[in-house]
Protein backbone atom coordinates (compact mmCIF):
# COMPACT_ATOMS: atom_id res chain seq x y z
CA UNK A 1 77.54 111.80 75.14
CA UNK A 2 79.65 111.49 78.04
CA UNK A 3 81.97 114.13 77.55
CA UNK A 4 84.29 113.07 80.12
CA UNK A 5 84.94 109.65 79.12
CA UNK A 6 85.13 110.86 75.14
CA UNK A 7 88.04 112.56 76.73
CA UNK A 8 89.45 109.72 78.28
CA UNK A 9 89.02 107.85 75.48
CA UNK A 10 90.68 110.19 73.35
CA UNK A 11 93.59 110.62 75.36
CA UNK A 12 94.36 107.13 75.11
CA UNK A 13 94.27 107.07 71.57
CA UNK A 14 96.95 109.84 71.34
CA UNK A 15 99.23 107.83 74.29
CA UNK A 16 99.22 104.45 72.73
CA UNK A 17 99.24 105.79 69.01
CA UNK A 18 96.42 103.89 67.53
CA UNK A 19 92.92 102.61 68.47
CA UNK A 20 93.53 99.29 68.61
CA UNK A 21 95.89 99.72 71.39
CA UNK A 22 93.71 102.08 73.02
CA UNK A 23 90.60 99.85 73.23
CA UNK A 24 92.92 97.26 74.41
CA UNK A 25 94.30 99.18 77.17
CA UNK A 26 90.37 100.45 78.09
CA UNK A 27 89.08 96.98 77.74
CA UNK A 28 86.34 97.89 74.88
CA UNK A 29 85.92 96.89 71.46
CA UNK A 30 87.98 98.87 68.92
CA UNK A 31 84.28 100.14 67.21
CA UNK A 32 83.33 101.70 70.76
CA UNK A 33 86.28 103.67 70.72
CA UNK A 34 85.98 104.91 67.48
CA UNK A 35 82.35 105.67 68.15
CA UNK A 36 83.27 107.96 70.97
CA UNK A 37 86.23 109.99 69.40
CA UNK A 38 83.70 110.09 66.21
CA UNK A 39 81.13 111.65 68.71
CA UNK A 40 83.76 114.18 70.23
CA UNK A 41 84.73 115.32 67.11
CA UNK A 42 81.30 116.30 66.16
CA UNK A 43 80.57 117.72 69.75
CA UNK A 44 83.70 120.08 69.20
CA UNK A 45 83.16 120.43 65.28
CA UNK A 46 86.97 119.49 64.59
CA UNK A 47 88.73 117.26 63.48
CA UNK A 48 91.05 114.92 65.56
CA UNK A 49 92.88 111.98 64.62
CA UNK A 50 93.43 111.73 60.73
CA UNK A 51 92.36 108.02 59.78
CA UNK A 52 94.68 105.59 57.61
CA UNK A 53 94.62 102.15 57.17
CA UNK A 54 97.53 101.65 58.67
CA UNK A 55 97.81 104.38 61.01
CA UNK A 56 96.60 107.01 63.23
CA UNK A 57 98.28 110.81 63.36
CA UNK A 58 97.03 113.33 65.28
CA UNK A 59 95.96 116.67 63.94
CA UNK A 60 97.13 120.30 64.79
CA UNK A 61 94.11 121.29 66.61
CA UNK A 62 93.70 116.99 68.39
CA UNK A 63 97.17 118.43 69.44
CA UNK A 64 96.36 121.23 71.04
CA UNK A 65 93.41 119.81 72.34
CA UNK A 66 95.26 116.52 74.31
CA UNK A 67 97.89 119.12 75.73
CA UNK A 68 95.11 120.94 77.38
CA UNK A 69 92.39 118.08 78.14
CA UNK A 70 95.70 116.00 79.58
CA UNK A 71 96.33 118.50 82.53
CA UNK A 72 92.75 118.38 83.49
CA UNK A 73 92.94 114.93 83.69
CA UNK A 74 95.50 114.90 86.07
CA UNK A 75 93.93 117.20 88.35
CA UNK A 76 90.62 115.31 88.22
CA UNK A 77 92.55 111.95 89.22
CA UNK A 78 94.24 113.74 91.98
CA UNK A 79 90.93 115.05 93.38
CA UNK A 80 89.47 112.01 93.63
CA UNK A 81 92.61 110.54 95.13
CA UNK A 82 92.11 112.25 97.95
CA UNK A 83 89.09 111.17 98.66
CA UNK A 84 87.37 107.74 100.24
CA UNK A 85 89.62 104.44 100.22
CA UNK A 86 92.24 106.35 98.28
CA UNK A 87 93.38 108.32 101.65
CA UNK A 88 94.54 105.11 103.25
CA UNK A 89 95.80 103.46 99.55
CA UNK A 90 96.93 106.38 97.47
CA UNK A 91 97.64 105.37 93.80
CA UNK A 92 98.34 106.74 90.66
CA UNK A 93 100.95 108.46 88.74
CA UNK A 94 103.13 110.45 90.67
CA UNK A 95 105.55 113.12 88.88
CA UNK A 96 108.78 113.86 90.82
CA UNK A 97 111.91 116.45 89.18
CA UNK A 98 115.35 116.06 90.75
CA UNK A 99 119.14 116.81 90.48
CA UNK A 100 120.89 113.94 89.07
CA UNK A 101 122.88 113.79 92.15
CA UNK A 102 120.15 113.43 94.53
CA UNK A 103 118.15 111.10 92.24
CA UNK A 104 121.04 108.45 91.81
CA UNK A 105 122.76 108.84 95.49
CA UNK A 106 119.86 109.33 97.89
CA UNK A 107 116.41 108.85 95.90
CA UNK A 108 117.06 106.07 93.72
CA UNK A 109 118.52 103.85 96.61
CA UNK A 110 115.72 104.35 99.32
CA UNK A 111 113.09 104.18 96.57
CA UNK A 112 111.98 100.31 97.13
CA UNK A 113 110.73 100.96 100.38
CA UNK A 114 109.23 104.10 98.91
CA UNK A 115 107.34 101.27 96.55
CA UNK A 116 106.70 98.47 99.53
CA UNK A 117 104.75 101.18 101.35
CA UNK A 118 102.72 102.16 98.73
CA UNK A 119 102.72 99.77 96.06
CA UNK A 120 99.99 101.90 93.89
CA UNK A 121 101.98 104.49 93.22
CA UNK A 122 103.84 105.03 89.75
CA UNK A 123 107.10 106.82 90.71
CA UNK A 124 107.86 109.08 87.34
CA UNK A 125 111.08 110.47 88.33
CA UNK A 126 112.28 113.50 85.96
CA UNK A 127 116.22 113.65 86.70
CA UNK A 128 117.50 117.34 85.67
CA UNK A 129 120.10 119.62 86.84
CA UNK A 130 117.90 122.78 85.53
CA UNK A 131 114.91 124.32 87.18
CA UNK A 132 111.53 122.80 86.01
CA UNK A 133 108.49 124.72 85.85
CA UNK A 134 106.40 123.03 88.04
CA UNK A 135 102.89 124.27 87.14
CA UNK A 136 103.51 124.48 83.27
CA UNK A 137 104.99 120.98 83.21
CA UNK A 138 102.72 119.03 84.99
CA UNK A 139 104.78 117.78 87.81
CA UNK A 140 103.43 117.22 91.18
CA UNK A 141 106.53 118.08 93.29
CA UNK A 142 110.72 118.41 93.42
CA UNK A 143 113.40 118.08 95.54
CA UNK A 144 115.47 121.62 95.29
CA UNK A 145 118.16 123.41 96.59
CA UNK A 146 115.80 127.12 95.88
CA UNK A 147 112.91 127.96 97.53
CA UNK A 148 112.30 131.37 95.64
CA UNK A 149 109.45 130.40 93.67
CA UNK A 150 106.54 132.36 95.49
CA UNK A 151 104.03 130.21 93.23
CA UNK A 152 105.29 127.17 95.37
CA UNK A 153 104.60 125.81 98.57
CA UNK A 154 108.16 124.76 99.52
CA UNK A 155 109.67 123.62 103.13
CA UNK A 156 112.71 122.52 103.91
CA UNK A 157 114.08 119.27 104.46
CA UNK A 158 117.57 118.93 104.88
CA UNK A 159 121.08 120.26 104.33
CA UNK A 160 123.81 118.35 102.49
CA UNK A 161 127.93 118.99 103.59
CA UNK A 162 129.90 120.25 100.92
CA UNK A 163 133.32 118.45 100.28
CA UNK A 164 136.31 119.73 97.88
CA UNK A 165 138.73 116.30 96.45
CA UNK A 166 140.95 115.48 93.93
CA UNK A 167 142.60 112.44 92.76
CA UNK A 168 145.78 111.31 94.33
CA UNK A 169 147.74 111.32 90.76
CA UNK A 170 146.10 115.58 90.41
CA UNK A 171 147.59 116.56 93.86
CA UNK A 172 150.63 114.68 93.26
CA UNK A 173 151.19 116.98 90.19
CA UNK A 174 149.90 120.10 91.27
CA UNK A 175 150.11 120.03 94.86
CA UNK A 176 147.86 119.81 97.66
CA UNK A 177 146.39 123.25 98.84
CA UNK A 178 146.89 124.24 102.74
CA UNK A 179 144.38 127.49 101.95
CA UNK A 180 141.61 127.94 99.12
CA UNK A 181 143.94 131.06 98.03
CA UNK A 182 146.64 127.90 96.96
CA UNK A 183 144.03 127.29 94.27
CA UNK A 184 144.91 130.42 92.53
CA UNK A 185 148.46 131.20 93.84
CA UNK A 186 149.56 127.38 92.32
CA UNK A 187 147.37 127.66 89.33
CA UNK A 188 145.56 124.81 90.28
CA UNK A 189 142.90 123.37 87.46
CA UNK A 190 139.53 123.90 89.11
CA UNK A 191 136.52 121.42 87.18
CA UNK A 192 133.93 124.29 87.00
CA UNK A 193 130.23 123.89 87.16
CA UNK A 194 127.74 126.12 85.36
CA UNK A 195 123.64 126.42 85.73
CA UNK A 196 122.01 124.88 82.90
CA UNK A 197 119.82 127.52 82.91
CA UNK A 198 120.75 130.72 83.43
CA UNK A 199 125.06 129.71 82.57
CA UNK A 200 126.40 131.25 85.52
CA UNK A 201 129.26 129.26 86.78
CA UNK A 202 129.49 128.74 90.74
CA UNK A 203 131.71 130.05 92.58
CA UNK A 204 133.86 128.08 94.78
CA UNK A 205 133.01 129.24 98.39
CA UNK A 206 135.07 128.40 101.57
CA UNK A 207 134.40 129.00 105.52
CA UNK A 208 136.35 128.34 108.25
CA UNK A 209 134.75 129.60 111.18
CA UNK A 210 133.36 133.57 110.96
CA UNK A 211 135.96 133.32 107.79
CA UNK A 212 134.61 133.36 104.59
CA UNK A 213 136.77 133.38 101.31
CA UNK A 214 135.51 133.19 97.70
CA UNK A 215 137.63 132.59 95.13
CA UNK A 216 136.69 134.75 91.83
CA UNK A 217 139.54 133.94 89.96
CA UNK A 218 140.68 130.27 89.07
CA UNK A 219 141.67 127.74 86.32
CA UNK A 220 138.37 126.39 84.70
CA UNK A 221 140.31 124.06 82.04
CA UNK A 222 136.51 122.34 81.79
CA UNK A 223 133.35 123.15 82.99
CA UNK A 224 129.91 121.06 83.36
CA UNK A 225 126.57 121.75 84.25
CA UNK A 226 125.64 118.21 85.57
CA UNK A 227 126.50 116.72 88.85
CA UNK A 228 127.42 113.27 88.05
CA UNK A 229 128.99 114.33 85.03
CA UNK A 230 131.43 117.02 87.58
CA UNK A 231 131.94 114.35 90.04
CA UNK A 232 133.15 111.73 86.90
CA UNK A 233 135.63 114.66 85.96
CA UNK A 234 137.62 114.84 89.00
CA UNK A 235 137.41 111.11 88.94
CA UNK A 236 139.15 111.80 85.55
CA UNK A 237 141.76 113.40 87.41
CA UNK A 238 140.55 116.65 85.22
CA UNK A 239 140.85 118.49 88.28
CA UNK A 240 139.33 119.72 91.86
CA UNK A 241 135.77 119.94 92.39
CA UNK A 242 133.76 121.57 94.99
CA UNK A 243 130.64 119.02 95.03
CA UNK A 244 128.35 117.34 97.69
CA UNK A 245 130.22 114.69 100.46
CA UNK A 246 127.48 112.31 99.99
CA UNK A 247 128.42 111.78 96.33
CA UNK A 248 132.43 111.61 96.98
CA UNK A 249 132.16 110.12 100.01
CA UNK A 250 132.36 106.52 98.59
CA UNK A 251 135.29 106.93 96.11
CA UNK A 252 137.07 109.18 99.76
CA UNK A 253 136.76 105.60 101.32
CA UNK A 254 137.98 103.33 97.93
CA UNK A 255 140.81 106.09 98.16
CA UNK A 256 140.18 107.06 94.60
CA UNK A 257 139.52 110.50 95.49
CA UNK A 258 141.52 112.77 98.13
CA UNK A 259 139.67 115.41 100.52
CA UNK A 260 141.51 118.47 100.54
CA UNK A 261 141.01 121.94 102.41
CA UNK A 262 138.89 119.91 105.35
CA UNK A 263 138.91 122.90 107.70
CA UNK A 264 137.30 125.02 105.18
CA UNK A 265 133.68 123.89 104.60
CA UNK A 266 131.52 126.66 103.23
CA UNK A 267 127.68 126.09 104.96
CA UNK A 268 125.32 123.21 104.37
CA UNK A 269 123.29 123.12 100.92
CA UNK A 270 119.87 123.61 102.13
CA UNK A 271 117.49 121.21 99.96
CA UNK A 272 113.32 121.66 100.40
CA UNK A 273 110.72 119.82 98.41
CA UNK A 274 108.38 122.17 96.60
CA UNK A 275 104.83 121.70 94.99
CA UNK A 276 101.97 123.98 93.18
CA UNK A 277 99.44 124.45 95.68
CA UNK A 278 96.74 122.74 93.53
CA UNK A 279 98.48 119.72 94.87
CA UNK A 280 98.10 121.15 98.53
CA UNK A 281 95.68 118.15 99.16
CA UNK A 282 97.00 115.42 97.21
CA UNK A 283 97.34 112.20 98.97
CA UNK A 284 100.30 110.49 96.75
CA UNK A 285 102.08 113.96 97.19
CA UNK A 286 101.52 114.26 101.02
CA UNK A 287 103.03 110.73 101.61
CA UNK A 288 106.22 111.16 99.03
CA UNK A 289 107.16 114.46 101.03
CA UNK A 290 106.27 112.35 104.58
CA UNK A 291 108.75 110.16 103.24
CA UNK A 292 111.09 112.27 101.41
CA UNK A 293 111.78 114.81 104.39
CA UNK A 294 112.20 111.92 106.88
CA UNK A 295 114.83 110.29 104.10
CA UNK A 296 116.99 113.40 104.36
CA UNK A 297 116.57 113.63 108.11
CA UNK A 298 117.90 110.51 108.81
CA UNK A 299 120.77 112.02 106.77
C-alpha cells in the first residue's frame, strides 16, 4: 500500500463529505477509493469513516487522525513547492490571518495584482481582530501589529498614522476638544476598543512633540473589539474614536467624519508580517511577504 496516497485519499473523503465526491475530485472510480481507505483502515487497525447508504460520518479516532495527517500534508506540499518549476510558479494554498482593518482597506484592494502575478496561488485570507496561533492553526503567515512571539520569524513592514474624528452632528453637541485633557474635562463619549483576547481596553494615547499624555479616565458609553465595527460607531455619531487614518481618511474627505486634536498624534502603529520558521523556505510565503512589505511601503 501506498501509505501516502491512502492518506491523501482519505483526506479527501473527510473534505468533500462522501466518496463519491472524493473520487470525483481525485479523478478515480468511487471503488478505488474505497479500496484504499479500506486498506488504511486495516494498516492502522481502526476504524475510519462509518458506512451508510446514504452517507459517510467520520469516526472519533478518523477524527483525530485527519487533524493530524492534514498538517503533514501541508508541510509536504510546501516542501515540494519549493523545489524545481515551483520556484519560478509557486502554487497552492496559501493561509494568511489579518485585522479586519487591514484586510478590507489595504489587503483586499491590492489583492488582484497579488493574483495576476501569481495566478496559482489560493489566497485563504483569515480576517480576525485576535491573535492567531500560527503554528497550532496551520497558517502560513500574518500581518500584525506584535512582534513578541519568539516562535516567529517576524520583520517589519510598515507603520500606519493614527487619526482621532468624530462626526460633525457629535462635536456640534459636545464640543470640539483643543487638548486630549477636553476629553475628560467636557465629558466627552469616547467609543472604546477592547482586545478580543486578553479584554484590555486601549488606552487613548496622544503626542505632541517630546509631550506625551494618556488619558486613563474617559466616557466609554460603548466599547468594541473590532476595527470596522469601531470605525462604523463613530460613523454612528456614538462618539470619538482613536483609530487608523487610512480607514477614516475617506469618510475625512466625504466630510462625514471630522479630525480633531491634529497636533497631537501619538507614534506610528508599527505592523510586521510574521511566519513559523517551518515556512522559512516556502516559495508562496516568500513572494506574499515580497509583496506584502512593498504594499505597505508604498504606503
Amino acid at each position: 500500500m501506498d501509505h501516502l496516497q491512502a492518506i491523501r485519499i482519505f483526506a479527501r473523503v473527510v473534505e468533500t463529505g462522501g466518496f463519491g465526491r472524493a473520487a470525483l475530485s481525485l479523478k478515480m472510480p468511487n471503488a478505488t477509493v474505497s479500496k484504499w481507505i479500506k486498506s488504511l483502515e486495516t494498516h492502522l487497525g481502526v476504524k475510519l469513516l462509518e458506512r451508510s447508504t446514504r452517507s459517510v460520518s467520520v469516526t472519533t479516532d478518523g477524527a483525530a487522525y485527519y487533524e493530524r495527517t492534514r498538517h503533514l500534508l501541508s508541510e509536504l506540499d510546501d516542501i515540494e513547492a519549493t523545489l524545481g518549476r515551483a520556484q519560478a510558479n509557486p502554487r497552492g494554498a496559501l493561509r494568511v490571518d489579518t485585522g479586519g482593518s487591514v484586510a478590507s482597506g489595504i489587503v483586499i484592494p491590492a489583492l488582484p495584482a497579488f493574483r495576476e502575478r501569481y495566478p496559482d496561488i489560493q489566497v485563504q485570507l483569515s480576517v480576525t481582530d485576535r491573535t492567531a496561533d500560527l503554528i497550532a492553526e496551520n497558517i502560513d503567515c500574518a500581518i500584525r501589529s506584535t512582534a513578541d512571539d519568539p516562535g516567529l520569524i517576524t520583520h517589519r513592514i510598515g507603520g500606519l498614522a493614527w487619526t482621532t474624528c468624530a462626526t460633525p452632528a457629535c462635536l456640534a453637541k459636545y464640543g470640539t476638544p483643543k487638548h486630549p485633557r477636553d476629553i475628560v474635562d467636557k465629558d466627552m463619549p469616547v467609543v472604546g476598543y477592547f482586545s478580543a483576547s486578553s479584554g484590555v481596553t486601549q488606552r487613548l494615547a496622544f503626542r505632541r512633540g517630546d509631550e506625551v499624555l494618556t488619558l486613563d479616565r474617559v466616557r466609554n458609553d460603548v466599547i468594541v473589539s473590532e476595527s470596522n465595527a469601531h470605525l462604523a460607531t463613530a460613523l454612528a455619531g456614538l462618539g470619538i474614536v482613536h483609530t487608523l487614518d487610512f480607514m477614516a481618511r475617506p469618510f475625512i474627505r466625504q466630510k462625514k467624519l471630522v479630525p480633531v486634536l491634529t497636533e497631537w498624534r501619538p507614534d506610528p502603529l508599527d505592523v510586521y508580517v510574521a511566519y513559523p520558521p517551518s515556512r522559512r523556505y516556502s516559495t508562496k510565503v516568500r513572494v506574499f511577504v515580497d509583496w506584502v512589505t512593498a504594499l505597505f511601503g508604498a504606503m
